[in-house]
Protein backbone atom coordinates (compact mmCIF):
# COMPACT_ATOMS: atom_id res chain seq x y z
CA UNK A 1 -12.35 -54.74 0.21
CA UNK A 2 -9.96 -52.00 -0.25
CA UNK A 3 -11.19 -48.44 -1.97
CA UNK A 4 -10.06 -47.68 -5.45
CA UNK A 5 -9.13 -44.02 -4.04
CA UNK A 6 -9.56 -42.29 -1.44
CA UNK A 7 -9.37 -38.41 -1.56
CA UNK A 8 -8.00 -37.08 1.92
CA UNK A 9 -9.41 -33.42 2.47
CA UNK A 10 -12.94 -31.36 1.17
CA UNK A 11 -11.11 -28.00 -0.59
CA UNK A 12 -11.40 -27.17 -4.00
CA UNK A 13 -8.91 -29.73 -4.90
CA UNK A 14 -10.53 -32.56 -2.96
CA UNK A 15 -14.24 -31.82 -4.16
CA UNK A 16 -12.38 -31.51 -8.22
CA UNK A 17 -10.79 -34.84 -7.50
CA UNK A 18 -13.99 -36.33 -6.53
CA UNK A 19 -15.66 -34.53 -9.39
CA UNK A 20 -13.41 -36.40 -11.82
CA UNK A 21 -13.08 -39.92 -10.14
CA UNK A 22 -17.23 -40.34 -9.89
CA UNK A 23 -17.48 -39.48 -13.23
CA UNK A 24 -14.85 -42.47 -14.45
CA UNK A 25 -16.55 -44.54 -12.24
CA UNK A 26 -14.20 -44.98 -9.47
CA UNK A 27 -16.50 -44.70 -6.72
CA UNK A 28 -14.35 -42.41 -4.63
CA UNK A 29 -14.41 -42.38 -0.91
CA UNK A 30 -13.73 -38.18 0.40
CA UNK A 31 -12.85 -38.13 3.87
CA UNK A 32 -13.39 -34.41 4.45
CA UNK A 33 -12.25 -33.70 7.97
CA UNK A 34 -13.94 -33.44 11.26
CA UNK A 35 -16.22 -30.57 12.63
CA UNK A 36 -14.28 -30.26 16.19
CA UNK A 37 -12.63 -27.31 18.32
CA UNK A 38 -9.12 -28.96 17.52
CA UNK A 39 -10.12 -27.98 13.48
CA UNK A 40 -11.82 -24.72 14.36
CA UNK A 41 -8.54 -23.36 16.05
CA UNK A 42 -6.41 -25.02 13.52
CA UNK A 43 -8.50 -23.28 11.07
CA UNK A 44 -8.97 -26.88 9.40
CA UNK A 45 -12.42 -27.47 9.58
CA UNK A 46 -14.20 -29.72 6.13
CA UNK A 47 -14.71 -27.65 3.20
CA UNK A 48 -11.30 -26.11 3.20
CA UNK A 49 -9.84 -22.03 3.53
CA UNK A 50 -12.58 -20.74 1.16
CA UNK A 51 -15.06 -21.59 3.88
CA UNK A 52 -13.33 -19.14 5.99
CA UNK A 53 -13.44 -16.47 3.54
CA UNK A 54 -16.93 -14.05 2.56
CA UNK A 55 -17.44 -12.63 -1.26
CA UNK A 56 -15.50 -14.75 -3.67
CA UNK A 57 -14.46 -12.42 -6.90
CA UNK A 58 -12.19 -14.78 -8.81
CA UNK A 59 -13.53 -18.12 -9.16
CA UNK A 60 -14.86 -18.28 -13.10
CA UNK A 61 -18.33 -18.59 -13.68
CA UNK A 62 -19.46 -16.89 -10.24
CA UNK A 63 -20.41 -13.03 -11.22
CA UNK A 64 -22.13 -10.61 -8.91
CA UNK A 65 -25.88 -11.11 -8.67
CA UNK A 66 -28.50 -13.03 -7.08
CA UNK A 67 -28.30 -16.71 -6.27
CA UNK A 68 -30.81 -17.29 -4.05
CA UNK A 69 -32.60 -19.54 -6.09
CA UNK A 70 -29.80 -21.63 -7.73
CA UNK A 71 -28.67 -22.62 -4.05
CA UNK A 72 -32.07 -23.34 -2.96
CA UNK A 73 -32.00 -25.67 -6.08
CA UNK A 74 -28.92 -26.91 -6.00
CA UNK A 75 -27.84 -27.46 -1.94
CA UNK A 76 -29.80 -30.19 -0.29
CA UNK A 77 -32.18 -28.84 2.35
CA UNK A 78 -30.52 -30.22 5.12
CA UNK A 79 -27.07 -28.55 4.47
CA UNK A 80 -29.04 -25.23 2.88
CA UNK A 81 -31.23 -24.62 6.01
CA UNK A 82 -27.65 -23.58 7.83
CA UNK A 83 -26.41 -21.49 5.03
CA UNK A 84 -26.23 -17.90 5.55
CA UNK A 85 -28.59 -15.89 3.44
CA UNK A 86 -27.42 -14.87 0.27
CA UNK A 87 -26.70 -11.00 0.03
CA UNK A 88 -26.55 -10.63 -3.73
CA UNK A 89 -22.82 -9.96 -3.77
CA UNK A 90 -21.61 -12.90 -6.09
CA UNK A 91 -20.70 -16.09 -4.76
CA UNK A 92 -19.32 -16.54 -0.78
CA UNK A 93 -16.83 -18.95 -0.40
CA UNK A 94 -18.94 -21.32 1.79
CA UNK A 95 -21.83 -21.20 -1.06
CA UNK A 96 -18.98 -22.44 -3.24
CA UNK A 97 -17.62 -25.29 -1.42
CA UNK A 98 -21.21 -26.16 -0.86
CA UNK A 99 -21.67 -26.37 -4.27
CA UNK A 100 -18.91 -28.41 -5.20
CA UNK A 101 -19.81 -30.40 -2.70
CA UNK A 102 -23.36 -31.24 -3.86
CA UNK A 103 -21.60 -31.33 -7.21
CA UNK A 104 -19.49 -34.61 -5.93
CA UNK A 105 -22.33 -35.74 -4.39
CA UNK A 106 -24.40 -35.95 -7.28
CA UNK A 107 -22.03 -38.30 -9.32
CA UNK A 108 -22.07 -40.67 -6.06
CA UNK A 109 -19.27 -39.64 -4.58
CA UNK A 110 -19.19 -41.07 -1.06
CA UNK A 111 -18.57 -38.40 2.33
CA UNK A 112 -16.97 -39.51 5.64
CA UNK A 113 -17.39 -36.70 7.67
CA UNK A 114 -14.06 -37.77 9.81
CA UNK A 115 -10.46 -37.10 9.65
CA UNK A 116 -6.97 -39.02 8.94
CA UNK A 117 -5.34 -39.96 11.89
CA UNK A 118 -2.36 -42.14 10.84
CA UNK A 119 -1.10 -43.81 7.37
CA UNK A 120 0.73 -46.27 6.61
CA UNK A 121 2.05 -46.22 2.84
CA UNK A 122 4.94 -48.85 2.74
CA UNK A 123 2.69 -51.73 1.61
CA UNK A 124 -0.05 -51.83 -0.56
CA UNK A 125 -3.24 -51.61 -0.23
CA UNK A 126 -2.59 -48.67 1.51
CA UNK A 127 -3.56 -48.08 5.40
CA UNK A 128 -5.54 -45.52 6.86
CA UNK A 129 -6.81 -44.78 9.85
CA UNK A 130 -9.64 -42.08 11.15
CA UNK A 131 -10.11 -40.14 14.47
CA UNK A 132 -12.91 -42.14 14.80
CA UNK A 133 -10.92 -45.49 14.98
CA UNK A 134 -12.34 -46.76 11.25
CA UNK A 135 -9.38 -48.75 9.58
CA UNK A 136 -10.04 -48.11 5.52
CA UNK A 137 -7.51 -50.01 2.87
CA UNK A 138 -7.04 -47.64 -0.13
CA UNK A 139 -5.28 -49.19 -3.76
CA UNK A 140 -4.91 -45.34 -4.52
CA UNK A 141 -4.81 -42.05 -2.53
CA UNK A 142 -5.20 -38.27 -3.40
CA UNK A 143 -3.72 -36.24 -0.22
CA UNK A 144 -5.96 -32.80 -0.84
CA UNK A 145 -5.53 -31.80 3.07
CA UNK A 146 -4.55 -28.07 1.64
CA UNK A 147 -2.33 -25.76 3.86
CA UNK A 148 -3.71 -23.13 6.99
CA UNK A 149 -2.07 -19.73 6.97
CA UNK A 150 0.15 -18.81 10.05
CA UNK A 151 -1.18 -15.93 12.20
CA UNK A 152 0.09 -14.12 15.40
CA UNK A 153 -2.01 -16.23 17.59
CA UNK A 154 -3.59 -13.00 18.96
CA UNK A 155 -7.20 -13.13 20.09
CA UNK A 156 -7.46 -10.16 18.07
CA UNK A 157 -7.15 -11.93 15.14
CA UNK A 158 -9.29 -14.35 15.62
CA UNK A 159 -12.40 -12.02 16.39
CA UNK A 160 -11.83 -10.20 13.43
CA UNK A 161 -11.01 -13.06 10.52
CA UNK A 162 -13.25 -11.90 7.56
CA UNK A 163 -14.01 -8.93 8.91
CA UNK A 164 -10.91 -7.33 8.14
CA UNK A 165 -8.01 -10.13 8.91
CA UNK A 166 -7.15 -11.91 6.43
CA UNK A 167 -4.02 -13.79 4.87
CA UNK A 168 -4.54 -13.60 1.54
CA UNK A 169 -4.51 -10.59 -0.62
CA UNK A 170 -5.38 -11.61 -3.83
CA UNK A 171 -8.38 -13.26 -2.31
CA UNK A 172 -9.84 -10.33 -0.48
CA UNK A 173 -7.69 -7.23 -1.68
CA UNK A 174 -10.02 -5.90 -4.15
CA UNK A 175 -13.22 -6.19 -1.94
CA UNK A 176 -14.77 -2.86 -1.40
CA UNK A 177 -13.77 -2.54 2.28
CA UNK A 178 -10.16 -2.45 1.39
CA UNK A 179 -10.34 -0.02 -1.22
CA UNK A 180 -8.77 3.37 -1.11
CA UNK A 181 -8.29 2.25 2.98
CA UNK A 182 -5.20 2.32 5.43
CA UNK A 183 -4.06 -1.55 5.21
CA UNK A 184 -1.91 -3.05 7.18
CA UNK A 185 0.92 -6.26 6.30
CA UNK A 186 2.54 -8.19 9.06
CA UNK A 187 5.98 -9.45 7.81
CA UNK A 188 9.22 -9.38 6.25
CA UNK A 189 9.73 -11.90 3.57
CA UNK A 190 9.15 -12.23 0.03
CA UNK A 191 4.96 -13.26 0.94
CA UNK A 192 4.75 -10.01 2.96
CA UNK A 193 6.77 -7.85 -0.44
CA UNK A 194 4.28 -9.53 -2.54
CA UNK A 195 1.13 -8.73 -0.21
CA UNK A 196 1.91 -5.47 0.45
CA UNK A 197 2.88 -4.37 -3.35
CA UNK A 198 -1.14 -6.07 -4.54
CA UNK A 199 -2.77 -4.05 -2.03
CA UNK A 200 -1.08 -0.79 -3.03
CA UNK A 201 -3.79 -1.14 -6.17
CA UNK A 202 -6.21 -0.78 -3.91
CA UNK A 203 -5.52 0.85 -0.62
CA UNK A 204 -3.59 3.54 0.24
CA UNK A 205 -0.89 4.08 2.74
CA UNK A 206 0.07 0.31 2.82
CA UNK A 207 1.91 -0.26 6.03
CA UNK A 208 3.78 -3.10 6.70
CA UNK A 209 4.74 -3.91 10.08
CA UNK A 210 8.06 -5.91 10.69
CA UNK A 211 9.93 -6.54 14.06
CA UNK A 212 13.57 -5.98 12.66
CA UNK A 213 15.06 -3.01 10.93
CA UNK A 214 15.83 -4.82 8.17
CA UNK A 215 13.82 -7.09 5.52
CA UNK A 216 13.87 -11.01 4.93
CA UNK A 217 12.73 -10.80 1.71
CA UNK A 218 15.11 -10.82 -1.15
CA UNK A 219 16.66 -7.63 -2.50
CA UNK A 220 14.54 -7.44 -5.55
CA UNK A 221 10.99 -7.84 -3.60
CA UNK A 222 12.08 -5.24 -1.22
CA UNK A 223 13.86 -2.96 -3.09
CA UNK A 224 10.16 -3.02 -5.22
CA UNK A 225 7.69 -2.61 -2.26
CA UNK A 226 10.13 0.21 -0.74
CA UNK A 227 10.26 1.75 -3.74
CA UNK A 228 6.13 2.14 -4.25
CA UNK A 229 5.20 5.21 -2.89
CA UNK A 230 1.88 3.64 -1.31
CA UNK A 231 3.90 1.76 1.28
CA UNK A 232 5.11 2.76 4.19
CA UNK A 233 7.15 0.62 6.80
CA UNK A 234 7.14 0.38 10.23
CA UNK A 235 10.19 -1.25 11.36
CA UNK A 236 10.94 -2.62 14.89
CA UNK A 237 7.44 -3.07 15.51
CA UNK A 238 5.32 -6.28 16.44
CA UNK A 239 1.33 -6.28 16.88
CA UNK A 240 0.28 -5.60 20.10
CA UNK A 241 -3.69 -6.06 19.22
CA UNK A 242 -5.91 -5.66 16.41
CA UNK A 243 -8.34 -3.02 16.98
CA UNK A 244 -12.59 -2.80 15.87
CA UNK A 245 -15.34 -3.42 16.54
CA UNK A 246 -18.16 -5.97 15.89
CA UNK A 247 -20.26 -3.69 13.59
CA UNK A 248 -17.52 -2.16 11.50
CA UNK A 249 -14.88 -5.14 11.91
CA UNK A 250 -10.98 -4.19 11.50
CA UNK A 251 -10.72 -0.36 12.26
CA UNK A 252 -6.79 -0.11 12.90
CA UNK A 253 -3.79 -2.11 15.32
CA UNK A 254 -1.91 -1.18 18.38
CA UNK A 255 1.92 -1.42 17.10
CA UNK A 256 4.52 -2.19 20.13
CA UNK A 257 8.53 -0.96 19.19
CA UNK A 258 10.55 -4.07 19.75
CA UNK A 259 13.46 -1.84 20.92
CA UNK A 260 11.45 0.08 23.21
CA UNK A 261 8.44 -2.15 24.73
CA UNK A 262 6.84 0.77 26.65
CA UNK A 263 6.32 2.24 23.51
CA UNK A 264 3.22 2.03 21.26
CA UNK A 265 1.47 3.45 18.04
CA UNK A 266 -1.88 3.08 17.24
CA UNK A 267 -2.40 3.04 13.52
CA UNK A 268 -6.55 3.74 11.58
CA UNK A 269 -6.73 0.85 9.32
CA UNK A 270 -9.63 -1.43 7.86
CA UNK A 271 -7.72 -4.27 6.72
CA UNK A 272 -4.41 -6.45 8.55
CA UNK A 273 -3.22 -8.95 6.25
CA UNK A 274 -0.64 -11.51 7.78
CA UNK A 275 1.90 -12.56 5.58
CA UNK A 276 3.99 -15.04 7.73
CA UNK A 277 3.67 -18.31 6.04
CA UNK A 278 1.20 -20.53 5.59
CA UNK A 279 1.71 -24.54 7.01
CA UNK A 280 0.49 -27.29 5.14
CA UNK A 281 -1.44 -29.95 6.61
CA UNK A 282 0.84 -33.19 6.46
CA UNK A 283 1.34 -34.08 10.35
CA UNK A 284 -0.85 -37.19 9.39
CA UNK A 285 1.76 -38.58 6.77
CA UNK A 286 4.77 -38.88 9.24
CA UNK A 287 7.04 -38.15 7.07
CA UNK A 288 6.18 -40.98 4.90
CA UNK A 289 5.62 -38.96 1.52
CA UNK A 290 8.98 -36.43 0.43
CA UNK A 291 8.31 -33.21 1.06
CA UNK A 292 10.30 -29.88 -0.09
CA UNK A 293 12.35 -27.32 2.16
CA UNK A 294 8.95 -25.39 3.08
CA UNK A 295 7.13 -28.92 4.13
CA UNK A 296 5.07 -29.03 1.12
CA UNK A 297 4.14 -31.81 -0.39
CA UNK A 298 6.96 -32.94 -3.64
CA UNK A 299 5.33 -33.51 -6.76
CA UNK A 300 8.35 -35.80 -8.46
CA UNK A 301 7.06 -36.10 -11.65
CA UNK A 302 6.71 -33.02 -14.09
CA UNK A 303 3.72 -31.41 -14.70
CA UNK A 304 1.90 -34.50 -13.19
CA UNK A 305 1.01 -34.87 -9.18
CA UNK A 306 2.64 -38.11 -8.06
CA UNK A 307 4.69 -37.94 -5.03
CA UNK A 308 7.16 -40.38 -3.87
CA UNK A 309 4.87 -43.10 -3.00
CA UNK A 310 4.17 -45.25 -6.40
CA UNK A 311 -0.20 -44.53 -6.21
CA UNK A 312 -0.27 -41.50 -4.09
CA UNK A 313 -1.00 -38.05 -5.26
CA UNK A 314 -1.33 -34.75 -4.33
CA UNK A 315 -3.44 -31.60 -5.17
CA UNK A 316 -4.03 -28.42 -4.23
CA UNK A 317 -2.29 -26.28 -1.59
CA UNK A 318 -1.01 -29.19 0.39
CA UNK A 319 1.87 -29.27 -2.79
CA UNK A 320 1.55 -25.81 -4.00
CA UNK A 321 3.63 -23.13 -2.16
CA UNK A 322 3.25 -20.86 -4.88
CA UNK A 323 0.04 -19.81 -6.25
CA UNK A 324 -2.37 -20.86 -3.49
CA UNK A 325 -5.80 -20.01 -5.02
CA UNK A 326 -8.84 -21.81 -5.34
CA UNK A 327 -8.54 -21.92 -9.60
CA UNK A 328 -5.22 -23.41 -9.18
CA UNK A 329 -6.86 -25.94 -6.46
CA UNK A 330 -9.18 -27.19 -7.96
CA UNK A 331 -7.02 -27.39 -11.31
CA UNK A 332 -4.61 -29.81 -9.55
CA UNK A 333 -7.30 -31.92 -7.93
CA UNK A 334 -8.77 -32.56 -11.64
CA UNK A 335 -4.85 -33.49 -12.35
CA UNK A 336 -4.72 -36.09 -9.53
CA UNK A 337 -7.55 -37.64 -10.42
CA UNK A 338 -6.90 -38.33 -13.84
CA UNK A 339 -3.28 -39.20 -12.25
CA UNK A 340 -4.96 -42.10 -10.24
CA UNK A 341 -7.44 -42.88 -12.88
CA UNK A 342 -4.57 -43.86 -15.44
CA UNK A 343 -2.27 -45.47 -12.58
CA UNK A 344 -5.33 -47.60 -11.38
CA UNK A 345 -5.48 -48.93 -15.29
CA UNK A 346 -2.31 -49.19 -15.54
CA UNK A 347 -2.01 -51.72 -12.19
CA UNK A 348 -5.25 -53.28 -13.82
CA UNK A 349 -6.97 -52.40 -10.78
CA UNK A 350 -9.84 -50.67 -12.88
């Protein structure tokens, strides 16, 4: 029998989806990814980017203080006992994807802790199939898979992710390690303008480290960040390492001049924020849903998240290129769900 929907991904806009489809009694079916090294390198393990992250700031409803005993209430003891202890900060970004988790769970929703090998959406029911070789039929299907920012590749960077490395700026800028702190931005495009210009509120000098002597970004964005007084550039320059240490995490970068390789710079910094792209997670679709000129995920309908396919949706940073935040997530995933909610009625498959 085939699954009224089927919510592919566990991020903020696959857990809101789920949220929303329980609730209307759709008996949704989340297939949240698979723990395994290919996902841990990928950085696309279950429970999205905000499991990657530390001290969530932003998300409503989540102020500083002690939640200690709302987890312990609210996680189930099996998933709890592996949590990190709570250190009073707010809310950490794998406490909140717990949470919404649990939240799902509660209204039924149903967890297949496995990820989307192949799809085939030119008939209907739908056809999916897992890693683990399960064949599911699907009348409708919310693609939540989100998108994993680009890095260097260094080993560097890897060591040091959330203790200083990081790819988003208006997720971590404004945590207290970054302020009034060297930071440094790897790029030259519009993302890197935009990255370095936020963290001038809070740091100070801003470098940002591009390999050319010129900028990609557009004449406005650059013209803006070179004109900030907190920035500084460092052009003709590539990363040769990130440099810290285990206890105090990011403490500055080796710089190597692309026009001179036997020179290098070492600069003090606490924070390196990469700013070269992110790439959503579609390799699974084949091409068989329309995507736009960055790869993303086309929303063809306006304000609404169907994409090409008549019953398929999309939420969250899989289809967003452009705001990329856990709010905005989890806003879209409520979207696609009552998306496939009314399409199911309409179809009469309710």
């Amino acid at each position: 029998m085939a699954e009224k929907v089927v919510i592919i991904g566990s991020g903020p806009a696959g857990w809101a989806a789920a949220i929303y489809t329980s609730r209307a009694s759709l008996d949704p079916l989340v297939i949240e990814g698979a723990f395994n090294e290919e996902n841990r390198q990928k950085g696309t393990l279950p429970l999205g980017q905000l499991a990657l992250t530390t001290e969530v700031e932003n998300y409503p409803g989540f102020p500083s203080g002690d939640m200690t005993a709302y987890l312990d209430g609210s996680i189930d003891k099996p998933r709890r006992q592996y949590m990190a202890p709570h250190e009073k900060q707010g809310v950490s970004g794998p406490e909140l994807m717990e949470l919404m988790r649990q939240q799902a769970a509660n209204f039924g929703t149903r967890i297949k802790t496995d990820d989307v090998s192949a799809v085939d959406l030119s008939s209907h029911p739908f056809q999916l199939k897992t890693l683990g070789g399960e064949e599911i039929e699907a009348l409708s299907v919310i693609i939540a898979t989100g998108a994993r920012a680009n890095y260097l590749g260094l080993e560097s960077e890897d060591r040091f992710k959330n203790m200083g490395v990081s790819a988003c700026a208006v997720c971590d800028g404004a945590l207290p390690r970054f302020r009034d702190k060297p930071l440094v931005v790897i790029g030259g495009g519009d993302s890197a303008m935009e990255e370095a210009t936020y963290l001038a509120k809070f740091g100070s000098p801003v470098y940002i480290v591009h390999r050319r002597s010129e900028f990609r970004a557009s004449k406005i964005m650059a013209q803006r960040a070179l004109a900030n007084e907190k920035i500084q550039v460092k052009w003709n320059s590539s990363i040769d390492e990130v440099l810290g240490t285990d206890e105090a995490g990011v403490t500055g970068v080796r710089l190597r001049s692309t026009t001179d390789t036997e020179q290098t710079e070492e600069l003090e910094c606490s924070g390196y924020f990469a700013a070269i792209g992110h790439t959503p997670n579609t390799d699974f679709l084949a091409g068989q849903v329309e995507v736009n000129e960055k790869g993303y995920v086309r929303w063809t309908v306006a304000a609404r998240t169907n994409t090409s396919v008549d019953g398929v949706f999309a939420a969250g940073d899989v289809a967003d290129d452009n705001y990329r935040q856990a709010i905005t997530a989890a806003g879209t995933g409520c979207m696609a769900a009552l998306d496939a909610e009314r399409w199911l009625a309409a179809k009469g498959f309710e």
